[in-house]
N, C-alpha and C. Protein backbone atom coordinates (compact mmCIF):
# COMPACT_ATOMS: atom_id res chain seq x y z
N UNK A 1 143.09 121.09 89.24
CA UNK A 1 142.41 121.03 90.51
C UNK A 1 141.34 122.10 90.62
N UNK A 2 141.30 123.50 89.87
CA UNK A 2 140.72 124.64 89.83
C UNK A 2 139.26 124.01 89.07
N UNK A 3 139.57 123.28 88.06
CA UNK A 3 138.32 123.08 87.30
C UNK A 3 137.66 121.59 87.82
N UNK A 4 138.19 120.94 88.94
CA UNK A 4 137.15 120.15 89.16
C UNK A 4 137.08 121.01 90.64
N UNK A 5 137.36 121.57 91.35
CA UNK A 5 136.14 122.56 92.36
C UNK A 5 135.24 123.01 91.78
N UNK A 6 135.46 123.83 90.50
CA UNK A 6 134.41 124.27 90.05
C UNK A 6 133.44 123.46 89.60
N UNK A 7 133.86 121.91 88.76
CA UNK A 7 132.50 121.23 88.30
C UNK A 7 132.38 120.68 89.63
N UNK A 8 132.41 120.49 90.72
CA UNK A 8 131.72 119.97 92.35
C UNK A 8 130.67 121.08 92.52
N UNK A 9 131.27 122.16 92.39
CA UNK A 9 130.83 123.78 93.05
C UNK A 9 129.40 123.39 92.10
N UNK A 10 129.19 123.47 90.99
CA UNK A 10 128.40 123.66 89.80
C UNK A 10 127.09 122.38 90.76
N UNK A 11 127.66 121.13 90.65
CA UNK A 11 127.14 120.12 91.31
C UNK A 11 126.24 120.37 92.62
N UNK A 12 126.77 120.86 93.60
CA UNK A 12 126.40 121.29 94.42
C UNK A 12 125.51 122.34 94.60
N UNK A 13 125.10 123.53 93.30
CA UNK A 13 124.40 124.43 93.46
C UNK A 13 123.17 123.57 92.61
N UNK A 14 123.48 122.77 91.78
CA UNK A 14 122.67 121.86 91.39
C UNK A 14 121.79 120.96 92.12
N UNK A 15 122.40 120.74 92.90
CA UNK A 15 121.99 119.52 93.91
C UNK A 15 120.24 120.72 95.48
N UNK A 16 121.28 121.20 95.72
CA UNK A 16 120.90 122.30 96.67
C UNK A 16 119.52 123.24 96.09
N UNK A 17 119.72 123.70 95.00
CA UNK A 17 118.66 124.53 94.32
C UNK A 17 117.42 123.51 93.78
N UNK A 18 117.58 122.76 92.83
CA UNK A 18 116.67 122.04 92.84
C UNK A 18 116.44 121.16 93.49
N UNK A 19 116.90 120.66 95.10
CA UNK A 19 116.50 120.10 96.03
C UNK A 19 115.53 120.81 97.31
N UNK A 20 115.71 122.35 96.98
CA UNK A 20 114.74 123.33 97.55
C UNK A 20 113.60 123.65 96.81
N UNK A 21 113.74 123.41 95.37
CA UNK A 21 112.85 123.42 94.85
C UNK A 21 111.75 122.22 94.94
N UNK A 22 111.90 120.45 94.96
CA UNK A 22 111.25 119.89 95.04
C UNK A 22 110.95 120.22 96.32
N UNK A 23 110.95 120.50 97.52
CA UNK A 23 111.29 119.70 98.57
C UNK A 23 109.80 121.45 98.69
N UNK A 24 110.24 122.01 98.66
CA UNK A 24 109.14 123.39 98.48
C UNK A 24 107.88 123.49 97.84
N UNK A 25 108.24 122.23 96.48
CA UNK A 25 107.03 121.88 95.27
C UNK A 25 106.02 120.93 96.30
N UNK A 26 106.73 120.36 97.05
CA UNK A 26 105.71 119.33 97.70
C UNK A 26 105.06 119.64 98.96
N UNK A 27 105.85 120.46 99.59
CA UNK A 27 105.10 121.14 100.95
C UNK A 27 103.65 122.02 100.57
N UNK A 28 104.60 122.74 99.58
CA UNK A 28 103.17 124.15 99.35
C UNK A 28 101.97 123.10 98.71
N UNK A 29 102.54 121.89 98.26
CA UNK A 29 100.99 121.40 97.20
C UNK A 29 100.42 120.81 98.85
N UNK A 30 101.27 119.95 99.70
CA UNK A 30 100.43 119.18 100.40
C UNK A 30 99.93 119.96 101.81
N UNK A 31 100.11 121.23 101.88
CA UNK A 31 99.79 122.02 102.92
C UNK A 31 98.82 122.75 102.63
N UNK A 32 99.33 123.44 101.50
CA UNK A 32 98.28 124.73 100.66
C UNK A 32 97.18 124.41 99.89
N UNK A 33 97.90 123.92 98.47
CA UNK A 33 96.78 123.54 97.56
C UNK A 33 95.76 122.72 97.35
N UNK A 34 96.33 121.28 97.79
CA UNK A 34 95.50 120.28 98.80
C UNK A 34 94.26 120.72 99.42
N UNK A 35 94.78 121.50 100.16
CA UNK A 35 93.42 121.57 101.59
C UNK A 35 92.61 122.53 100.89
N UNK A 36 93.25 123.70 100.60
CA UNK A 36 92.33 124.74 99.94
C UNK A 36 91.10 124.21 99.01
N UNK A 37 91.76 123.03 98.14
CA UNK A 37 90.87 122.79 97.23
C UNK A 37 90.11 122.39 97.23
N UNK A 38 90.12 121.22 98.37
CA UNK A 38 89.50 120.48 99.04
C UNK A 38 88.20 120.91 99.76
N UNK A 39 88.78 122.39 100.60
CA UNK A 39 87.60 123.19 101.13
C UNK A 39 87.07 123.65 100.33
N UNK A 40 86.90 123.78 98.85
CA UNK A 40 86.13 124.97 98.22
C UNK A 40 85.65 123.58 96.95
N UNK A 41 85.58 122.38 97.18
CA UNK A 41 84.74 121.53 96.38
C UNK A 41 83.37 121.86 95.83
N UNK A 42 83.19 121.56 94.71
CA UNK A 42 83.85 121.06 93.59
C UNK A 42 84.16 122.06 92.64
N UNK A 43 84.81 123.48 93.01
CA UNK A 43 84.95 124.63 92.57
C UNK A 43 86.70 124.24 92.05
N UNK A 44 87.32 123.86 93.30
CA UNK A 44 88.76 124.00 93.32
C UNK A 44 88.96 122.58 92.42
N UNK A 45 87.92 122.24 91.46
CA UNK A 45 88.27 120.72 90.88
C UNK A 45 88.91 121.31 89.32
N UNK A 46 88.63 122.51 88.96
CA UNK A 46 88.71 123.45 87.94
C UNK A 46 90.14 123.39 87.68
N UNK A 47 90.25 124.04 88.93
CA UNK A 47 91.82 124.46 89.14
C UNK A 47 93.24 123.48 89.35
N UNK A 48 92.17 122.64 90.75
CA UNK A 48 93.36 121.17 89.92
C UNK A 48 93.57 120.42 88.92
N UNK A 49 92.62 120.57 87.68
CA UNK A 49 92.80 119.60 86.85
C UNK A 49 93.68 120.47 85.66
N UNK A 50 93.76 121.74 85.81
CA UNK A 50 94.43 122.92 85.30
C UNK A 50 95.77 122.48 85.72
N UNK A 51 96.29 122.46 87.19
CA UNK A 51 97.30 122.71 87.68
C UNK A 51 97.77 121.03 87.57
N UNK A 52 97.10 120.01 87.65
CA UNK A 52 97.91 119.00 87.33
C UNK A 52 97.36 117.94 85.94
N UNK A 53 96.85 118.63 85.30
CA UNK A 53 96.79 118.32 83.93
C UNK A 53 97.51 119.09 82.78
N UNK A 54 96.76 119.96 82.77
CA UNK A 54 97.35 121.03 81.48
C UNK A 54 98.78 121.62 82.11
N UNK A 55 99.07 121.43 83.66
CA UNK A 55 100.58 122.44 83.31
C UNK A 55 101.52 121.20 84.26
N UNK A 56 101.03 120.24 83.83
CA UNK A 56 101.45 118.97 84.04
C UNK A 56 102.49 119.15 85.56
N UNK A 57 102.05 119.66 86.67
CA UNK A 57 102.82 119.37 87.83
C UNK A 57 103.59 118.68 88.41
N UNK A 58 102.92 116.94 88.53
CA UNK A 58 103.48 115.98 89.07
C UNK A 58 104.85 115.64 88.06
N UNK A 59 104.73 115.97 86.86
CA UNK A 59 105.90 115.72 85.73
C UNK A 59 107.19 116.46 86.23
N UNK A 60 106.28 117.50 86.16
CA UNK A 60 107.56 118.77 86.37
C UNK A 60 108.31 118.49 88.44
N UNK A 61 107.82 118.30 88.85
CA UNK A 61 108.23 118.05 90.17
C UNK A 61 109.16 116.94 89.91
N UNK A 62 108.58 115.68 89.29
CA UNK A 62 109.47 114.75 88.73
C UNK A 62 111.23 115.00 88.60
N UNK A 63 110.93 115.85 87.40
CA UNK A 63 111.90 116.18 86.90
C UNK A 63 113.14 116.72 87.40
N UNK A 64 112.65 118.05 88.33
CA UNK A 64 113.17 118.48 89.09
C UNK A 64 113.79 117.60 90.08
N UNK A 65 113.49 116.29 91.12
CA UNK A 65 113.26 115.27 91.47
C UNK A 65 115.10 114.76 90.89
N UNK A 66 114.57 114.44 89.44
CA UNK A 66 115.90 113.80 88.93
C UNK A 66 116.93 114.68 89.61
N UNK A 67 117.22 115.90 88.70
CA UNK A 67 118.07 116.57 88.57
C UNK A 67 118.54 116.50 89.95
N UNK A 68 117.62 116.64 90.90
CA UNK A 68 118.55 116.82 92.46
C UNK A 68 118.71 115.11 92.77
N UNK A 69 118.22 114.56 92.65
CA UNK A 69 119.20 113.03 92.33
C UNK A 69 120.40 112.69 91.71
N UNK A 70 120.67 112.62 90.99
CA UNK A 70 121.73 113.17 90.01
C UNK A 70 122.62 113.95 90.70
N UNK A 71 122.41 114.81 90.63
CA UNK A 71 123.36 116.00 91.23
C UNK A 71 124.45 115.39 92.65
N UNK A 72 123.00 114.73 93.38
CA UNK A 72 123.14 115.17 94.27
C UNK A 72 124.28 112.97 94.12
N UNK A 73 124.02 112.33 93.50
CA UNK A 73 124.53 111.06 93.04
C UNK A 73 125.80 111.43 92.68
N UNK A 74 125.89 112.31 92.07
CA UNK A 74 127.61 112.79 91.72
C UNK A 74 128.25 113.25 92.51
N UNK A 75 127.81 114.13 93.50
CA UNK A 75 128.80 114.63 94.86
C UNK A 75 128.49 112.99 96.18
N UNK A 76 128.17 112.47 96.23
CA UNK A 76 127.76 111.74 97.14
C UNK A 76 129.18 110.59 96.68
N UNK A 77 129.62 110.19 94.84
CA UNK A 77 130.27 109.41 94.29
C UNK A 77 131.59 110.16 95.07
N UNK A 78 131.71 111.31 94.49
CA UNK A 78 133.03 112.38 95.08
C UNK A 78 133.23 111.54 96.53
N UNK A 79 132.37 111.89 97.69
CA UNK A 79 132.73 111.71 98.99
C UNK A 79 133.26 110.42 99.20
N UNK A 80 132.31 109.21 98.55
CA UNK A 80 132.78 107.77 98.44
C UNK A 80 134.18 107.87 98.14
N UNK A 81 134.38 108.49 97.16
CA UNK A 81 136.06 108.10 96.40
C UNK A 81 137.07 109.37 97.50
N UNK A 82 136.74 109.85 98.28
CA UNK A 82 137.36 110.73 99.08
C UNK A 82 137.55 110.06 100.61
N UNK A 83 136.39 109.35 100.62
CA UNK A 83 136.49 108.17 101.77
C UNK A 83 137.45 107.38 101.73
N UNK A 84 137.28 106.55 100.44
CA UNK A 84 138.48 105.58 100.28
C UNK A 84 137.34 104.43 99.58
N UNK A 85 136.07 104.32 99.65
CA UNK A 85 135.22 103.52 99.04
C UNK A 85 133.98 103.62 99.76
N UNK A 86 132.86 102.90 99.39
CA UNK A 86 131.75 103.00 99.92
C UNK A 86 131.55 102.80 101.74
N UNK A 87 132.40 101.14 101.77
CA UNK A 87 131.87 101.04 103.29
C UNK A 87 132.96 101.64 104.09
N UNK A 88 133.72 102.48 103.83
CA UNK A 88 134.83 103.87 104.27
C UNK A 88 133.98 104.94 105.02
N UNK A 89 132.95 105.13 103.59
CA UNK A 89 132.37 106.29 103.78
C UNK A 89 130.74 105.81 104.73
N UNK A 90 130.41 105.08 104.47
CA UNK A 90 129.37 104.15 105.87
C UNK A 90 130.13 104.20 107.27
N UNK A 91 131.35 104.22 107.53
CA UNK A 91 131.83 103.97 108.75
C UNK A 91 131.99 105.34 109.19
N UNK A 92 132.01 106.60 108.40
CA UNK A 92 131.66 108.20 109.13
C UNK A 92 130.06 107.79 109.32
N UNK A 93 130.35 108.81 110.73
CA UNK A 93 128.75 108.87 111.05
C UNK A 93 128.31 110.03 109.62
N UNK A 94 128.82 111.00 109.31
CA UNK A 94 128.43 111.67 107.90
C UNK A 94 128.30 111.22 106.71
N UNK A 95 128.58 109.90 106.61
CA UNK A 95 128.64 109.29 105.80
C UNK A 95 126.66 108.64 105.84
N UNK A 96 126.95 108.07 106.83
CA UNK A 96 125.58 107.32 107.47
C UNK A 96 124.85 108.61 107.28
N UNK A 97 124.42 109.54 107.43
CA UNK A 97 123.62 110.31 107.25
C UNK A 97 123.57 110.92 105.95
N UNK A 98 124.64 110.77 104.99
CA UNK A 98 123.90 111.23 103.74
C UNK A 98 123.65 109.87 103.04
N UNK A 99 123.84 108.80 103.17
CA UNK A 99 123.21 107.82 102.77
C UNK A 99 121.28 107.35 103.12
N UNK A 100 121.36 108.26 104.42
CA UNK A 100 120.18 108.01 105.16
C UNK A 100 119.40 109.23 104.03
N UNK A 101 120.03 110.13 103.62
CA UNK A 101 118.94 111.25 103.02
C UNK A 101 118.99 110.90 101.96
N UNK A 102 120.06 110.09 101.55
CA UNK A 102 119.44 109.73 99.44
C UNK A 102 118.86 109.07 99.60
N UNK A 103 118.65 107.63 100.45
CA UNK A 103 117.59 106.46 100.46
C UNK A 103 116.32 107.46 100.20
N UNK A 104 116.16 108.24 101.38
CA UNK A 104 114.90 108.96 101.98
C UNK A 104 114.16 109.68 100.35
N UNK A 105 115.52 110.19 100.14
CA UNK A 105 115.18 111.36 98.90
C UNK A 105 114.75 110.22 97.92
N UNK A 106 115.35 109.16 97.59
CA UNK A 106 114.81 108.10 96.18
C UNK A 106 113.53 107.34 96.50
N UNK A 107 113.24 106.95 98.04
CA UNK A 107 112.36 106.54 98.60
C UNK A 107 110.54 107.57 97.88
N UNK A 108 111.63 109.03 98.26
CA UNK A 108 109.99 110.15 97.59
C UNK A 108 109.97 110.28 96.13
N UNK A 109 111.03 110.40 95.75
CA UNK A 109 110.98 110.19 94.09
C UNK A 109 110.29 108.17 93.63
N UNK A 110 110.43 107.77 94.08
CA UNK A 110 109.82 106.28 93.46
C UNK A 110 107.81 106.37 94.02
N UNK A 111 108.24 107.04 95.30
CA UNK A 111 106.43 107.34 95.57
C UNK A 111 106.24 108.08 94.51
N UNK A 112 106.51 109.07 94.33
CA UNK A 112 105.55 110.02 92.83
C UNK A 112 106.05 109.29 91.98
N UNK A 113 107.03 108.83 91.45
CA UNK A 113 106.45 108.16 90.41
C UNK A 113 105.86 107.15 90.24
N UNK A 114 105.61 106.25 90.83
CA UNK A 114 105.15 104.83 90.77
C UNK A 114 103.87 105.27 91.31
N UNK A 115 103.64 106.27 92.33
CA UNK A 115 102.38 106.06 92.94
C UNK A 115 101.48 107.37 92.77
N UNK A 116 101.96 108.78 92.87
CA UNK A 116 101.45 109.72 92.55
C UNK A 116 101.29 110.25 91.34
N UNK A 117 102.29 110.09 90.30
CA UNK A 117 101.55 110.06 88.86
C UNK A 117 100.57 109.43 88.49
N UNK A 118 100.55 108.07 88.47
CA UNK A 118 99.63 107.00 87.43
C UNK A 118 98.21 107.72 88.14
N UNK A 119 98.96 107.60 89.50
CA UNK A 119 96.59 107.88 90.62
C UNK A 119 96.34 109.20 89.62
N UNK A 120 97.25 110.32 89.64
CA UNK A 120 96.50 111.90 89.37
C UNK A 120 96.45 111.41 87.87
N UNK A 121 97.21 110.47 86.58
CA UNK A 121 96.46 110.55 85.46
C UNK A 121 95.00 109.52 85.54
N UNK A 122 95.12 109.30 86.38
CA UNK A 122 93.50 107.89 86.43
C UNK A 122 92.75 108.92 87.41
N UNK A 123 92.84 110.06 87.65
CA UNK A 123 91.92 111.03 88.62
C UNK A 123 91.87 111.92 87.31
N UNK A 124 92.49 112.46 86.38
CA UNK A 124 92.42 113.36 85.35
C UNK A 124 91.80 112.41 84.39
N UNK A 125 91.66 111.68 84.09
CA UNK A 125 90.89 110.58 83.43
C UNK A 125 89.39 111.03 83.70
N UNK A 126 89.02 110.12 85.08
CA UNK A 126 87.86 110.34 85.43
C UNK A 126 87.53 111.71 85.11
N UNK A 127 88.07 113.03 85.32
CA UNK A 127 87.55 114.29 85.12
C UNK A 127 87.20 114.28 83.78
N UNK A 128 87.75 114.30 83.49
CA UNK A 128 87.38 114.24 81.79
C UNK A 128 86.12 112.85 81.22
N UNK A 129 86.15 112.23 82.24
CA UNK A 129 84.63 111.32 81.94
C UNK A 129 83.50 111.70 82.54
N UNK A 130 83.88 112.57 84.06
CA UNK A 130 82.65 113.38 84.55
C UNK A 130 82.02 114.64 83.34
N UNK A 131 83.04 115.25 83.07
CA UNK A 131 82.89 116.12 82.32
C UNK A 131 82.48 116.29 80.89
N UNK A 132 82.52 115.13 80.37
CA UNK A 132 81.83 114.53 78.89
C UNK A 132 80.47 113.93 78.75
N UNK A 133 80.67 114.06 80.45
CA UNK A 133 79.04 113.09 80.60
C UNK A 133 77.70 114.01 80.76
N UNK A 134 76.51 113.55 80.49
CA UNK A 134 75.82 114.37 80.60
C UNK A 134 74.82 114.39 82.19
N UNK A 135 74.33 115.46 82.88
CA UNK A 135 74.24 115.48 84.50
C UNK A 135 75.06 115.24 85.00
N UNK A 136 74.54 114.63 86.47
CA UNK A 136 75.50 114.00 87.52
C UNK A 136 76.25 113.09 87.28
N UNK A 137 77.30 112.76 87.78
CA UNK A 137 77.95 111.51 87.82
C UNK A 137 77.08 110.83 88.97
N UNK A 138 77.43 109.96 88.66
CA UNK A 138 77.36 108.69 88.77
C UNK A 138 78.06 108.68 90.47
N UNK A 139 77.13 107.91 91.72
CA UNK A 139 78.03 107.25 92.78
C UNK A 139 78.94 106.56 92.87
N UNK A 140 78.98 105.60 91.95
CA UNK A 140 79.99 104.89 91.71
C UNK A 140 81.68 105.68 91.46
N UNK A 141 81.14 106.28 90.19
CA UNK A 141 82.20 107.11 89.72
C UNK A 141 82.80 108.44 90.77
N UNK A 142 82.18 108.62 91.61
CA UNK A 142 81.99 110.06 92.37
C UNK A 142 82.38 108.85 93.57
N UNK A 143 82.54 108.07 94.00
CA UNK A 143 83.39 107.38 95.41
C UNK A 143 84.71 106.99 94.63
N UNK A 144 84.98 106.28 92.83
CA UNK A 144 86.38 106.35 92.71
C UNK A 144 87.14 107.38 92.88
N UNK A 145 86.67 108.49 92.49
CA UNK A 145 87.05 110.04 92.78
C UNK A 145 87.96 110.52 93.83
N UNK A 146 86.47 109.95 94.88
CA UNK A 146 86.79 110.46 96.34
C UNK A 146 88.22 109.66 96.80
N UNK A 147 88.46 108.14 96.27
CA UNK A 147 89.05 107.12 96.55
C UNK A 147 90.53 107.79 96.10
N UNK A 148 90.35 107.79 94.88
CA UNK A 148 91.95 108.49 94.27
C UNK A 148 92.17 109.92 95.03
N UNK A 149 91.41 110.60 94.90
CA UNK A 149 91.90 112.37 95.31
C UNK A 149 92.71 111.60 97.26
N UNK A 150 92.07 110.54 97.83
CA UNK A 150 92.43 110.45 99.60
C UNK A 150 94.01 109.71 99.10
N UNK A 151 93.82 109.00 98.17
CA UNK A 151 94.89 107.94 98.27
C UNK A 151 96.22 109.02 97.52
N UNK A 152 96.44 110.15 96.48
CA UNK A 152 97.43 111.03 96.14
C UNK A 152 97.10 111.90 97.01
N UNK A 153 96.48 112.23 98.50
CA UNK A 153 96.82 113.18 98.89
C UNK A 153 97.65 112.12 100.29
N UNK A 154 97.15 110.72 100.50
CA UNK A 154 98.24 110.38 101.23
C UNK A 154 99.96 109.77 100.56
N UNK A 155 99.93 109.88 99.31
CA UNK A 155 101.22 109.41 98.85
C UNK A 155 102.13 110.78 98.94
N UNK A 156 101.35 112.01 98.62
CA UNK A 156 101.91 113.16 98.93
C UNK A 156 102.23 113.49 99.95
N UNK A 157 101.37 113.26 100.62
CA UNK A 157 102.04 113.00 102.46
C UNK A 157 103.24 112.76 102.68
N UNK A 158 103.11 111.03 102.31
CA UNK A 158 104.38 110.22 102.48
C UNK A 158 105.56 110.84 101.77
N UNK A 159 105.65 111.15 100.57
CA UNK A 159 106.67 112.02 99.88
C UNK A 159 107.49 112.82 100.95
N UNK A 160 106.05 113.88 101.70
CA UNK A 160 106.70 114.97 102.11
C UNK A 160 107.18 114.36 103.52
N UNK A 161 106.92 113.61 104.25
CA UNK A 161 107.55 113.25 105.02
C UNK A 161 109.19 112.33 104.85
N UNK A 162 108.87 111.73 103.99
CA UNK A 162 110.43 111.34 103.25
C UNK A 162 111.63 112.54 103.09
N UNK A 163 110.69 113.89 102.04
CA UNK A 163 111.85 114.66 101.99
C UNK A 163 111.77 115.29 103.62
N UNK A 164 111.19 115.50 104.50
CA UNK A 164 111.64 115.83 105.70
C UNK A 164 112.78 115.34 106.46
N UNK A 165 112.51 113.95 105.98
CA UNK A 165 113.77 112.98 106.28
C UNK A 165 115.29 113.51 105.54
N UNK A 166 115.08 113.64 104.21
CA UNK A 166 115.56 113.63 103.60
C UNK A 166 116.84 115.46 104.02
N UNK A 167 115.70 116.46 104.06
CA UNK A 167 116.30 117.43 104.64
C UNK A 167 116.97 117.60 105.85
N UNK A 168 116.69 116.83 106.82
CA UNK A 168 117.36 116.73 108.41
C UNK A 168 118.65 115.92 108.22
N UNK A 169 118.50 114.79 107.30
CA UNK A 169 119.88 113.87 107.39
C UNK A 169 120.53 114.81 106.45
N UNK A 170 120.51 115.46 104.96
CA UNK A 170 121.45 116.40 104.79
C UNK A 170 122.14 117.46 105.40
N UNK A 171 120.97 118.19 105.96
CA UNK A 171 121.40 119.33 106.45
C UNK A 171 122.22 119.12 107.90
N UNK A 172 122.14 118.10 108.30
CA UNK A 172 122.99 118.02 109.70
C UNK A 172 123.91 116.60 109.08
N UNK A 173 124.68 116.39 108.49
CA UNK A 173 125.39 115.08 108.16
C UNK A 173 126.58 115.42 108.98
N UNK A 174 126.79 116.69 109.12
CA UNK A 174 128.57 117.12 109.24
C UNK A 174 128.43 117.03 111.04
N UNK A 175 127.24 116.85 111.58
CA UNK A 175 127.53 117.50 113.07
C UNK A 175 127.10 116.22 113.76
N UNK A 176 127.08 114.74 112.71
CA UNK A 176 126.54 113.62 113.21
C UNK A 176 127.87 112.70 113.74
């Protein structure tokens, strides 16, 4: 009984730590880095293609992403089988609320991946075709730009409003 508290315990610092970590990775980009960069065009284009090319961001958020999926998929299995089964654990209102924050939480993990990776490698693309080219770009090329940078800064949005979701139905499940 001692050693499965501890692998829950383990689970749980798992779940919790890198669920502060994504959930932190996506605020500071869509509050901070976002806008900043945005205001200091086409200076801060340097720096994003640094920060989500070469030190591959959206990957690493990913990742992180899993791990608190996972984690957080294995204590969520625990509560089910502590319920008595799934629609056991649907009939606590705590139940209903951590179901409401994994939807929420898989809901922001399927936006970055399906939607915020592919845009920032087809926006790191284009950089690297502005940048091979000789002068100006091109209008054409310089409105897809504009098109991708609006459309990953609203999927990032949506993310972060998911994990908002995602943080309110965890953090209050027990008092629902």
């Amino acid at each position: 009984m001692i050693a499965a508290e501890w692998f829950f315990i383990v689970f749980r610092i798992l779940h919790i730590g890198a669920g502060t970590v994504w959930v932190g990775s996506v605020f500071f980009l869509v509050v901070f880095v976002q806008p900043s960069a945005a205001a200091i065009a086409p200076a801060g284009a340097p720096f994003m293609s640094e920060l989500l090319g070469a030190r591959r961001l959206v990957d690493r958020i990913l990742i992180i992403a899993s791990v608190t999926i996972a984690a957080g998929l294995i204590l969520y299995l625990r509560d089910m089988n502590d319920a008595g089964g799934f629609g056991d654990l649907l009939g606590t209102h705590s139940g209903v609320a951590l179901t409401i924050g994994g939807v929420a939480a898989l809901a922001a993990f399927l936006v970055g991946l399906f939607g915020t990776r592919p845009n920032v490698q087809r926006l790191l693309a284009l950089g690297r075709q502005i940048a091979s080219s000789e002068g100006p770009p091109s209008p054409d090329l310089t409105a897809k730009v504009q098109s991708l940078q609006d459309l990953i800064k609203t999927l990032a949005r949506t993310s972060l409003g998911l994990l908002g979701i995602t943080v309110v139905a965890m953090a209050t499940a027990r008092y629902w």
